[in-house]
Structures are given as C-alpha cells and as structure tokens.
Protein backbone atom coordinates (compact mmCIF):
# COMPACT_ATOMS: atom_id res chain seq x y z
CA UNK A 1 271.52 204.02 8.76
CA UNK A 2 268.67 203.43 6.31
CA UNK A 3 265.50 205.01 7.16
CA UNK A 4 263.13 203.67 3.98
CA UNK A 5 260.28 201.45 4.33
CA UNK A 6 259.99 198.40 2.57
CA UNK A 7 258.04 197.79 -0.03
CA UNK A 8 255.21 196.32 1.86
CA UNK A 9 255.33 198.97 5.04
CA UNK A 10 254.76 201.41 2.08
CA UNK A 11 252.22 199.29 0.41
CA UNK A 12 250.23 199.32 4.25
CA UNK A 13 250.88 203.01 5.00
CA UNK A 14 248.86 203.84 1.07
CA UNK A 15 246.19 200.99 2.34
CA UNK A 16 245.66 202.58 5.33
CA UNK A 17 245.30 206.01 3.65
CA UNK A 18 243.11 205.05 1.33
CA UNK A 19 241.16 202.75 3.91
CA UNK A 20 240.31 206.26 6.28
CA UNK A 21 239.90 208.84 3.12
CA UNK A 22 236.97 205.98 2.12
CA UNK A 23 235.46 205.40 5.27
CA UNK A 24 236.41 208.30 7.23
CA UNK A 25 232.76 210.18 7.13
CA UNK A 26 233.22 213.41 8.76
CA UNK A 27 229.49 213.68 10.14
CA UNK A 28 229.61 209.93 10.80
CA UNK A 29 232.74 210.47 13.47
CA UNK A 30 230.48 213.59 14.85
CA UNK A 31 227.38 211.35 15.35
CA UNK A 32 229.38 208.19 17.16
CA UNK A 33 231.23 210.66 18.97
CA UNK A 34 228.00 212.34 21.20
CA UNK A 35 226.31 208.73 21.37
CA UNK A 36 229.96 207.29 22.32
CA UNK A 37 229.63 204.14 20.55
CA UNK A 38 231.91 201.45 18.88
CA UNK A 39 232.27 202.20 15.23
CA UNK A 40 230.79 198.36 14.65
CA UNK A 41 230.80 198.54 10.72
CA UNK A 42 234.00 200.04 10.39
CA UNK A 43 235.85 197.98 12.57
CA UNK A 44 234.41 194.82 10.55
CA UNK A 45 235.35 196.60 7.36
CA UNK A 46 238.95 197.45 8.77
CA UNK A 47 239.80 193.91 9.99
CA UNK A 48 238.26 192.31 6.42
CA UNK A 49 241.48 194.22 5.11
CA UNK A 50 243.87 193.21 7.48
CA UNK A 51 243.94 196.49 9.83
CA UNK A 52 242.99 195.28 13.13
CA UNK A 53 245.29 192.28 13.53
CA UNK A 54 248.25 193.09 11.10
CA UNK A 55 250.73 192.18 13.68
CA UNK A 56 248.88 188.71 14.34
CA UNK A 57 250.57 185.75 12.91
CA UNK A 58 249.03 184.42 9.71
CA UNK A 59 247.50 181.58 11.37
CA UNK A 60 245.12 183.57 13.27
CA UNK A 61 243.87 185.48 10.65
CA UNK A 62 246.39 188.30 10.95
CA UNK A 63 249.29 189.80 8.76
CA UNK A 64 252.02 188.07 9.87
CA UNK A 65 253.84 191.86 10.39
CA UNK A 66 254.87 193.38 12.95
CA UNK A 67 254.76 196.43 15.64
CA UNK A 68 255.78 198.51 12.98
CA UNK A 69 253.36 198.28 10.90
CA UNK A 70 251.06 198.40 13.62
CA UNK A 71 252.22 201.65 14.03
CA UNK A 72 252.04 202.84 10.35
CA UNK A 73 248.69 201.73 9.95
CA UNK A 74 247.31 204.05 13.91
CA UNK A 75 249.33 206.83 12.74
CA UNK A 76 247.44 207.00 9.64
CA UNK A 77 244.10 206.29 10.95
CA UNK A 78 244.78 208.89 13.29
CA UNK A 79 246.21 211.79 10.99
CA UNK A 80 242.60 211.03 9.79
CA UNK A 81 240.62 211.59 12.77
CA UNK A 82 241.63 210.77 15.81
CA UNK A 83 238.65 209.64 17.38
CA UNK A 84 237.57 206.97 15.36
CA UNK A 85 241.22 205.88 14.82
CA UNK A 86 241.79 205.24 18.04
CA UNK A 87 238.50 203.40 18.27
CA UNK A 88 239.69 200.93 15.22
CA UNK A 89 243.25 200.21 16.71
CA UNK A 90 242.08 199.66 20.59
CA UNK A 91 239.35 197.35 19.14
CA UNK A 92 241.80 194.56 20.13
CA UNK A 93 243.22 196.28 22.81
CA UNK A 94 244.52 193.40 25.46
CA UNK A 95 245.01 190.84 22.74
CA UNK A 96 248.30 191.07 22.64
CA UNK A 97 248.21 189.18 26.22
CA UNK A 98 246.31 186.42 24.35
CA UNK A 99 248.63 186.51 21.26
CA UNK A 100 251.53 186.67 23.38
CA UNK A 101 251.10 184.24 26.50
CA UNK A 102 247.80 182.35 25.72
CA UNK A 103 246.80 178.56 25.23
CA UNK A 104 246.82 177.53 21.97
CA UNK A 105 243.20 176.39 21.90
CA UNK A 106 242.08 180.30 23.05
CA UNK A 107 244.17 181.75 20.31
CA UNK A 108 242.22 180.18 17.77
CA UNK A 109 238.79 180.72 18.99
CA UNK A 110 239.05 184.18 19.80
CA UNK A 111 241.78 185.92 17.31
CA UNK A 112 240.71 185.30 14.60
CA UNK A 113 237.45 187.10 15.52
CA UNK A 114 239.15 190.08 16.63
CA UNK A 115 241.65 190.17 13.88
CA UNK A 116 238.28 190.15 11.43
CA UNK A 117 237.01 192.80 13.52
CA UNK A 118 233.79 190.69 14.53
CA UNK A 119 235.24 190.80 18.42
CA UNK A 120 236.38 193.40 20.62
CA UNK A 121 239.15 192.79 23.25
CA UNK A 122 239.62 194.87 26.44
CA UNK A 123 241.82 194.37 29.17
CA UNK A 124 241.10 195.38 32.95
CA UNK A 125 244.10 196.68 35.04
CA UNK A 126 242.83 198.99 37.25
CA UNK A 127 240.52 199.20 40.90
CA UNK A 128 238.87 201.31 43.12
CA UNK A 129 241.47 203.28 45.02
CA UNK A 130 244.67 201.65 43.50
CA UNK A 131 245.45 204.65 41.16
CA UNK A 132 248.33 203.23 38.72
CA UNK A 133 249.68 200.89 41.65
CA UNK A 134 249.04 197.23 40.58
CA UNK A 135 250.25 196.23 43.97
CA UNK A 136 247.65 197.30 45.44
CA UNK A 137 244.89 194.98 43.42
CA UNK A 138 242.48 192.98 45.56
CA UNK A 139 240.61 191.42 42.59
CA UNK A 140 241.11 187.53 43.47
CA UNK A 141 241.60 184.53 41.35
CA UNK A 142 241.14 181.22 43.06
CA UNK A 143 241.26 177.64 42.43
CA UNK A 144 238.62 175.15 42.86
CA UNK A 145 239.20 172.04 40.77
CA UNK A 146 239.85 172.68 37.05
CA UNK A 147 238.01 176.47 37.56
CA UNK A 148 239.52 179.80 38.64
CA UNK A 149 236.81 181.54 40.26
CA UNK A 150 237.26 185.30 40.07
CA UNK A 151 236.03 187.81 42.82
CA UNK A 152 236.36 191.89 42.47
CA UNK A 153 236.18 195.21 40.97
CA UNK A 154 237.81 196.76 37.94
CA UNK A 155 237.32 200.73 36.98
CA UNK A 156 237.71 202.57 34.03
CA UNK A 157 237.59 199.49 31.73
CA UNK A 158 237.77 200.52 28.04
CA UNK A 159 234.86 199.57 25.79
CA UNK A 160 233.82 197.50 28.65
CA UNK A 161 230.77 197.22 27.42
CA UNK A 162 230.97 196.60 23.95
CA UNK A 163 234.13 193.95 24.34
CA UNK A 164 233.48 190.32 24.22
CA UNK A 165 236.36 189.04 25.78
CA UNK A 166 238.43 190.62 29.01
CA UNK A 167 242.10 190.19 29.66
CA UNK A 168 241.96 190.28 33.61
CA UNK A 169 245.01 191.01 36.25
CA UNK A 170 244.27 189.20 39.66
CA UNK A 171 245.56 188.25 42.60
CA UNK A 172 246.20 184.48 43.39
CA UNK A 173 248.63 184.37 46.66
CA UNK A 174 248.51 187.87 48.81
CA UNK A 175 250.98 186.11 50.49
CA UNK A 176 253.41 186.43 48.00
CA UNK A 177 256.93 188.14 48.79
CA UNK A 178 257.11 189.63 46.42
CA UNK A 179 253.71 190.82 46.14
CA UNK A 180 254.31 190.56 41.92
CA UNK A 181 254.96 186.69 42.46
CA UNK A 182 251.09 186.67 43.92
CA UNK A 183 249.72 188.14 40.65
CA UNK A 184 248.25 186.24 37.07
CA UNK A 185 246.78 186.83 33.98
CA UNK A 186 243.11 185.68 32.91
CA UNK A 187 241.35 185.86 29.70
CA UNK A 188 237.10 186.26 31.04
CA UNK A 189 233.87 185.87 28.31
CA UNK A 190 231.85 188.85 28.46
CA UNK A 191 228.48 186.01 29.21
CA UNK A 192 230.29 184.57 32.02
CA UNK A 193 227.82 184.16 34.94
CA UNK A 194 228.39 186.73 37.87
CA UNK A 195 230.37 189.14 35.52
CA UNK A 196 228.52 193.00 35.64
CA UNK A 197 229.01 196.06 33.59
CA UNK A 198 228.39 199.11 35.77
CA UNK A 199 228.93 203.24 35.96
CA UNK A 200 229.17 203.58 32.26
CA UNK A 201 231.35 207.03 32.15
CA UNK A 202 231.40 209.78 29.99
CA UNK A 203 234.53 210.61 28.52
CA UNK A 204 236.51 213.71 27.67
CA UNK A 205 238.86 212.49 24.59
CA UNK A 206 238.24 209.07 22.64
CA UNK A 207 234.96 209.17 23.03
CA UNK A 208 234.47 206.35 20.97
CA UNK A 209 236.25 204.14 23.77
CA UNK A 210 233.52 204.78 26.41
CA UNK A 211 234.94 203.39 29.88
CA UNK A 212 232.81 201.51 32.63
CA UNK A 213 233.35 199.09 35.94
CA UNK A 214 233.28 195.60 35.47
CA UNK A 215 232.25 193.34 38.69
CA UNK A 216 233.47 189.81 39.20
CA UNK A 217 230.84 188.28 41.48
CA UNK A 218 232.42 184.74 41.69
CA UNK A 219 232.63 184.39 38.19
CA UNK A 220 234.52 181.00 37.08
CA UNK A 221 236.56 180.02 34.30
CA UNK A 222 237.50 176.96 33.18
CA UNK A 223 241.70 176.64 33.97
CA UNK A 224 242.86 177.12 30.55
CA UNK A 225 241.68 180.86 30.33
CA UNK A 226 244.86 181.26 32.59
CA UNK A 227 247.37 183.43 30.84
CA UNK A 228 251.07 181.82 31.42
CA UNK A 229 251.25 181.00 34.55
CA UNK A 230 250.22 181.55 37.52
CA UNK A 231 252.62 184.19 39.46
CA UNK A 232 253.97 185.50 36.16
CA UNK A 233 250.96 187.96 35.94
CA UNK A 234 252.61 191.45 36.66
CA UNK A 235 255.81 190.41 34.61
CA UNK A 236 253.06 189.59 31.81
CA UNK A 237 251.11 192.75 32.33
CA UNK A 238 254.38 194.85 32.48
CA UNK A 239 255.88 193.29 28.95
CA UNK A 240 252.22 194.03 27.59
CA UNK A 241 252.38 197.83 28.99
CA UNK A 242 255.93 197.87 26.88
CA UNK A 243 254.60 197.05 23.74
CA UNK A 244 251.05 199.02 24.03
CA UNK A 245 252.77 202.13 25.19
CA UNK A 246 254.20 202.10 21.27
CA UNK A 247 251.04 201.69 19.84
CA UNK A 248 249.87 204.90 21.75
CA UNK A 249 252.95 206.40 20.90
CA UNK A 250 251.69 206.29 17.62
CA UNK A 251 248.19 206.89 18.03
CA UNK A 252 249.72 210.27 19.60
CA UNK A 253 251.63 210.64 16.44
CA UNK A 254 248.68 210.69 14.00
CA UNK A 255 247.04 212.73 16.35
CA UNK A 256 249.69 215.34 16.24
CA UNK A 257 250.28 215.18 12.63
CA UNK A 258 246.16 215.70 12.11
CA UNK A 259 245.97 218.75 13.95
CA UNK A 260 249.14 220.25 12.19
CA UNK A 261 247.69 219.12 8.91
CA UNK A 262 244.35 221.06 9.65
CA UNK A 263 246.48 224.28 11.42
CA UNK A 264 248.54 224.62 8.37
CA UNK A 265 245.95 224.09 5.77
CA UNK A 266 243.55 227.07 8.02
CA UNK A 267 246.86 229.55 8.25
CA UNK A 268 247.51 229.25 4.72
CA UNK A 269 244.11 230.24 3.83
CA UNK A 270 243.14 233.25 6.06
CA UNK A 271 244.26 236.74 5.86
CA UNK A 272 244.22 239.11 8.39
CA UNK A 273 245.84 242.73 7.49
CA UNK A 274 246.19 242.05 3.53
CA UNK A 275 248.68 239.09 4.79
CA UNK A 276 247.87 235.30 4.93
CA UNK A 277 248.44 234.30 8.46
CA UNK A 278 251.54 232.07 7.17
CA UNK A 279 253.31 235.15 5.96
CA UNK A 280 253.61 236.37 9.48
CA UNK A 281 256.81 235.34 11.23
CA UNK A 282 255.38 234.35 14.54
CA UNK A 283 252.67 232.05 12.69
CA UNK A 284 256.11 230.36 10.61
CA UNK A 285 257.82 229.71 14.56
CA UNK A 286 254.78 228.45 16.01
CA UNK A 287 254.67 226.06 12.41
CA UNK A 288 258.16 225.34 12.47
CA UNK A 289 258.12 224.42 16.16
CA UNK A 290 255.08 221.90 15.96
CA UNK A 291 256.23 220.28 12.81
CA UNK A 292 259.92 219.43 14.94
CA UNK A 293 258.41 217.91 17.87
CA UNK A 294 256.32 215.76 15.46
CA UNK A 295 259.19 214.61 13.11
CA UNK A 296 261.22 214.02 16.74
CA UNK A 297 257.98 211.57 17.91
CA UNK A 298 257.96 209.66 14.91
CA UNK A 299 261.21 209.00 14.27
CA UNK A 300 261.81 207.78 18.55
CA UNK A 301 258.04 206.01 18.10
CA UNK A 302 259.39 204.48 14.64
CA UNK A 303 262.76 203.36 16.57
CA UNK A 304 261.10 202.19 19.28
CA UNK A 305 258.80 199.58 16.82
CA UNK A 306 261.52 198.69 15.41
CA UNK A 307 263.54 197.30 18.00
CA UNK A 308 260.60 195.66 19.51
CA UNK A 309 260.07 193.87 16.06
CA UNK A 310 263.94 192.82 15.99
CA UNK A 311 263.18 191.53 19.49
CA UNK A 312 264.55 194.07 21.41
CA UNK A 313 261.86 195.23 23.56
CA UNK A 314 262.68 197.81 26.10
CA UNK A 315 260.59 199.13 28.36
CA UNK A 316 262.30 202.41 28.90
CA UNK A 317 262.55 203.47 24.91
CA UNK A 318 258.41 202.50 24.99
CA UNK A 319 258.40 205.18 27.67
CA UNK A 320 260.45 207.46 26.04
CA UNK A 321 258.22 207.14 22.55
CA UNK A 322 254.82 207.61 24.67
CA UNK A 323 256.42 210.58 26.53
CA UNK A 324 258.03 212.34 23.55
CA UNK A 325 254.41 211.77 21.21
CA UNK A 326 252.13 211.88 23.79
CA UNK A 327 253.76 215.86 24.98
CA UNK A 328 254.29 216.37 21.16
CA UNK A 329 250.49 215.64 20.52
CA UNK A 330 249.68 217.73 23.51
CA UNK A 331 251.57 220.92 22.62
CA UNK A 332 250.78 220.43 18.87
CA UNK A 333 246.87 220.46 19.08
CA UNK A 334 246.83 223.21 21.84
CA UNK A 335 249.10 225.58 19.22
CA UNK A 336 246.89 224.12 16.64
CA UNK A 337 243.34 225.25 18.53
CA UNK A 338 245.10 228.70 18.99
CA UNK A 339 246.17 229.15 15.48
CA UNK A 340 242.83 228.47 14.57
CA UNK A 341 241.12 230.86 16.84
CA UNK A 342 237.58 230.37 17.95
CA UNK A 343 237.16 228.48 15.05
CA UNK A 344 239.04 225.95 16.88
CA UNK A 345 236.60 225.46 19.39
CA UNK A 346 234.22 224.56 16.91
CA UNK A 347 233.52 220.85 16.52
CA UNK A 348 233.06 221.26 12.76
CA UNK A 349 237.16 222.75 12.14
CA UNK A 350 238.18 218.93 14.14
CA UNK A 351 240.89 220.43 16.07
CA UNK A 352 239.15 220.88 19.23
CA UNK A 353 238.72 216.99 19.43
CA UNK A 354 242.13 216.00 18.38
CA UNK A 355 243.17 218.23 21.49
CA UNK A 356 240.97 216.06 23.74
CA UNK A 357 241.97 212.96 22.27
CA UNK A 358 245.46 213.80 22.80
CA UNK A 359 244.94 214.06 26.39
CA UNK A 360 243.21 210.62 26.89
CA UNK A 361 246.90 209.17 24.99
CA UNK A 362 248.85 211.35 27.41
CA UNK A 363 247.30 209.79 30.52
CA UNK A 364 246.47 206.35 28.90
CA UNK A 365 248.93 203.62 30.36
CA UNK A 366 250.88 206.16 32.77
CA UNK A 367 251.23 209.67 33.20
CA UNK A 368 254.05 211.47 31.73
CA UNK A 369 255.45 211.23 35.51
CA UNK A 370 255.21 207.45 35.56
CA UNK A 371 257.26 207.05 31.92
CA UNK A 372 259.65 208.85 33.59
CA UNK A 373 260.17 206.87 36.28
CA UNK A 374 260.44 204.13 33.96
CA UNK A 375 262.75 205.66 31.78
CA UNK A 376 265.10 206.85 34.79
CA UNK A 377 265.31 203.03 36.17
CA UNK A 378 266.21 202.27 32.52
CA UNK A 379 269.62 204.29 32.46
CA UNK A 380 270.47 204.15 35.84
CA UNK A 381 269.96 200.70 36.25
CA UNK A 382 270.41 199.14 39.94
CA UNK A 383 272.52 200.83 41.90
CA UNK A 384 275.19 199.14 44.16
C-alpha cells in the first residue's frame, strides 16, 4: 500500500502552508475572535487561490480535486490556528448540497461566488426542541404554483448571519410513512422576504462561526431552488452529513496537531529542576501518547477521503474518522493546556483556544454517541 501524495496534493499541502504562515496574524485571530466575526478579507484572499472550493469542479470556479485535498488544505489551516481555519473551510459550509444535488442554473450563480470566497454558504438542520432528531422537523415547505413557500424555525445556524445563501431541510408531506419520504432539500437567499435572523449566540469554540436562529415567515422560492427532489431530502442531508463529517475530521486533525506543535515547542524550552521539561519521562509518555492518537486520526481521516474520492463513500468510516480526530483533538489539547501550565490558560500561548475549538468539532454534526450509533449499524448491518 502506497501512502505518498502526489505531486499536486504536495504542491496544495506547501500552498496551504505558506497561505496561513502569510496571512495567519496572530493579534488579527485574537481581535475577530472577541468581536466573533467572519474573517471577510481572508476568506476572499483564500478562495482567489483556490482554498475555499478546491473540491469544486473546474467549471464553477473550483479545483477540480477532491475530498482529499479538501482535507490537506483544513488540516493545515488548522495546525495554524484553529479558529480562523475553521472559519475559512466552513465559509462554504452546505455547498456541497448545491454542488452535489442542485440545478444547473443555481450552480453557476452561486459557486462560483463561494468558491472565490465573495459568498458564504450555511446550511440549517436543526429546530427548537428536535435535538439531533431530523424526524422531528416541523419547518414546512409547500407548493403554490411554481413557488415553495417555506414556514418555520431553525436554531443554531452557523454564520447565519453573515451567509448569503441557506441550504434548508423541510418538511413537504407529514404524512409520509416513512416520515424521511416527507422531507426535501431547499437552497433560500439570505434577502428573501419573510426570512429573519434572530438570538445571535455567543459561542464557546469557533468563535469565528457565530451561530443564530433563522425564521421562515412564509418565505417563497421560486421551484428550482429545490434540491433533488422532493422526498429525497433526509437521504440528501444524510449523504451530505457523510462527506462533512470528513472535513471535520480534519479540521479536528489540524487542531490536534496545533496544540501538540505548541506543547512540544513550550516543553522543550522550559526547565524546571536544572532539567528541560522534555527530559522528564512522564513529559516523553504524555508526548508520545498525543503524537499516536494524532498519527492514528490522520491516517483513518486520510482513508476515509480517500475512499470517498474513489467513490466509495461510507457513512460509518466518516463516523469513525470524526470520532477517532474529534476524541484525538480533545485529549490532545487538554494534555497540551496541562503541559503548558497556567500559561495555557492564557490566550496569548493559543492552546487554550485550540481546546475550545476542539470541542465545537467534537459536538459539530453528532456527538461522539451518535457516530457510534452510526458506526455500529455499519458492521452489523440489518439483522434477520
């Protein structure tokens, strides 16, 4: 089994590195981070290079690559700083619904825009009360003529206020048996008449991502903004959970790899009884522990790109990437805080956010509970 890159995954992992070690401005990240607000500039800046939609096809401005590199380009940004790399790589978060299932008119309006970084996507999922249960949605979709009019509540909407466009789950038959057949996909403006941003929230971890309520107060659409079809919305939503739940596998991944980079850079430099910290053998555990359950993420988050880029897409191996980074990320930037000391509290040493972003990726599209549900029904299949 070969494990090298190709020429141009190595070519985007340097871009990408020398992309955040240019515009990666320490006091810059600080700054957005209190005001929690959309790195504008460097989104634009990232997407003029190719960043933001490098798994777009050509046509729409992209870089006709894949998952992949998708993920080589978040892990870097996120080594980096975790914050603001998050912030880059969910610019277009919900595009993929677009790219994937949209009308072919939409696709070229609106991704080019968000491949150039001019346009932020979002997607809305969730509703008062409904925890992680998408059965349980009561947004509605319904037709009148060539409209959908839309009518509802979604919470905890990322960059909900900054995006431009919404990629929207709703109900269209309650009827339905199953209740998944009663479900569809649709792609809102953010000027649409009747649509509200409301309870702007502020966040623990990506901070940059600030989350907020949208309200559909009989806002219509014109039919075409109807992703796939109608009924095939939860299938869609599902098959777009697979392939995001890589991406914040990888986000994880940076994150982890960040806060090592910082704890092992800190532990090589202080002494403490005529001994750098790194001399001492339970420092070189807790070192050679965190730098295992990294190398194990990457290489199940790498895997689990790949297959998805040879058109093997499998929900359960997503799972198992997000759970295996998202826990390594976790138990990497606590040990990383701690090795630190109460310099890792500080904002200034960077670890203490990187331990709060970590936290938003381990809840972000299902708790470590849910991927394992998902990962059980994987490899036990149906039973008889």
């Amino acid at each position: 089994m070969d494990f090298k890159f190709t020429k141009s995954q190595t070519e985007v992992q340097k871009a990408a590195r020398e992309f955040a070690r240019g515009e990666f401005d320490k006091e810059v990240i600080v700054e957005l981070s209190k005001a929690q607000k959309i790195p504008d500039s460097i989104t634009a800046k990232a997407g003029e290079l190719g960043f933001i939609g490098i798994h777009f096809p050509e046509a729409v401005n992209g870089g006709g690559m894949g998952i992949l590199e998708y993920v080589l380009v978040a892990e870097t940004f996120c080594r980096k700083d975790s914050t603001l790399g998050t912030a880059l790589m969910f610019s277009s978060y919900g595009a993929e619904c677009l790219l994937r299932n949209g009308d072919t008119s939409l696709k070229a309006k609106f991704l080019p825009e968000i491949a150039d970084g001019n346009l932020t996507s979002t997607a809305a999922f969730l509703e008062p009360g409904q925890g992680s249960d998408l059965f349980k949605i009561s947004t509605r979709a319904e037709k009148d003529g060539d409209h959908w009019i839309i009518t509802g509540k979604k919470v905890l909407v990322p960059a909900a206020a900054a995006a431009g466009i919404y990629i929207v789950l709703c109900q269209t038959n309650p009827d339905a048996d199953p209740a998944a057949a009663g479900m569809a996909l649709f792609l809102v403006e953010k000027q649409r008449k009747g649509l509200f941003i409301e309870n702007p929230r502020q966040n623990m971890g990506s901070r940059m991502l600030p989350l907020a309520d949208i309200t559909f107060d009989h806002v219509a659409i014109p039919a075409d903004h109807l992703m796939g079809k109608a009924g095939t919305g939860y299938r869609l939503t599902q098959q777009f959970f697979t392939e995001n739940r890589i991406q914040i596998a990888a986000q994880a991944l940076g994150t982890a790899q960040g806060a090592f980079d910082r704890a092992l850079d800190y532990v090589k430099q202080r002494a403490q009884f005529g001994k750098k910290l790194a001399q001492f053998q339970v420092t070189r555990h807790k070192l050679a522990d965190m730098a295992s359950k990294i190398e194990a993420a990457r290489y199940l988050t790498y895997y689990a790109a790949w297959c998805f880029d040879k058109g093997q897409a499998n929900a359960h191996l997503a799972a198992m990437a997000k759970m295996t980074a998202t826990r390594a990320a976790l138990e990497v930037t606590d040990e990383a805080v701690q090795l630190l000391g109460g310099y890792g509290y500080m904002t200034e040493y960077e670890v203490e956010h990187f331990y709060r972003d970590a936290k938003t990726a381990e809840i972000f599209q299902g708790t470590q509970a849910m991927q394992k549900d998902i990962i059980a029904d994987g490899i036990i299949g149906k039973l008889k």
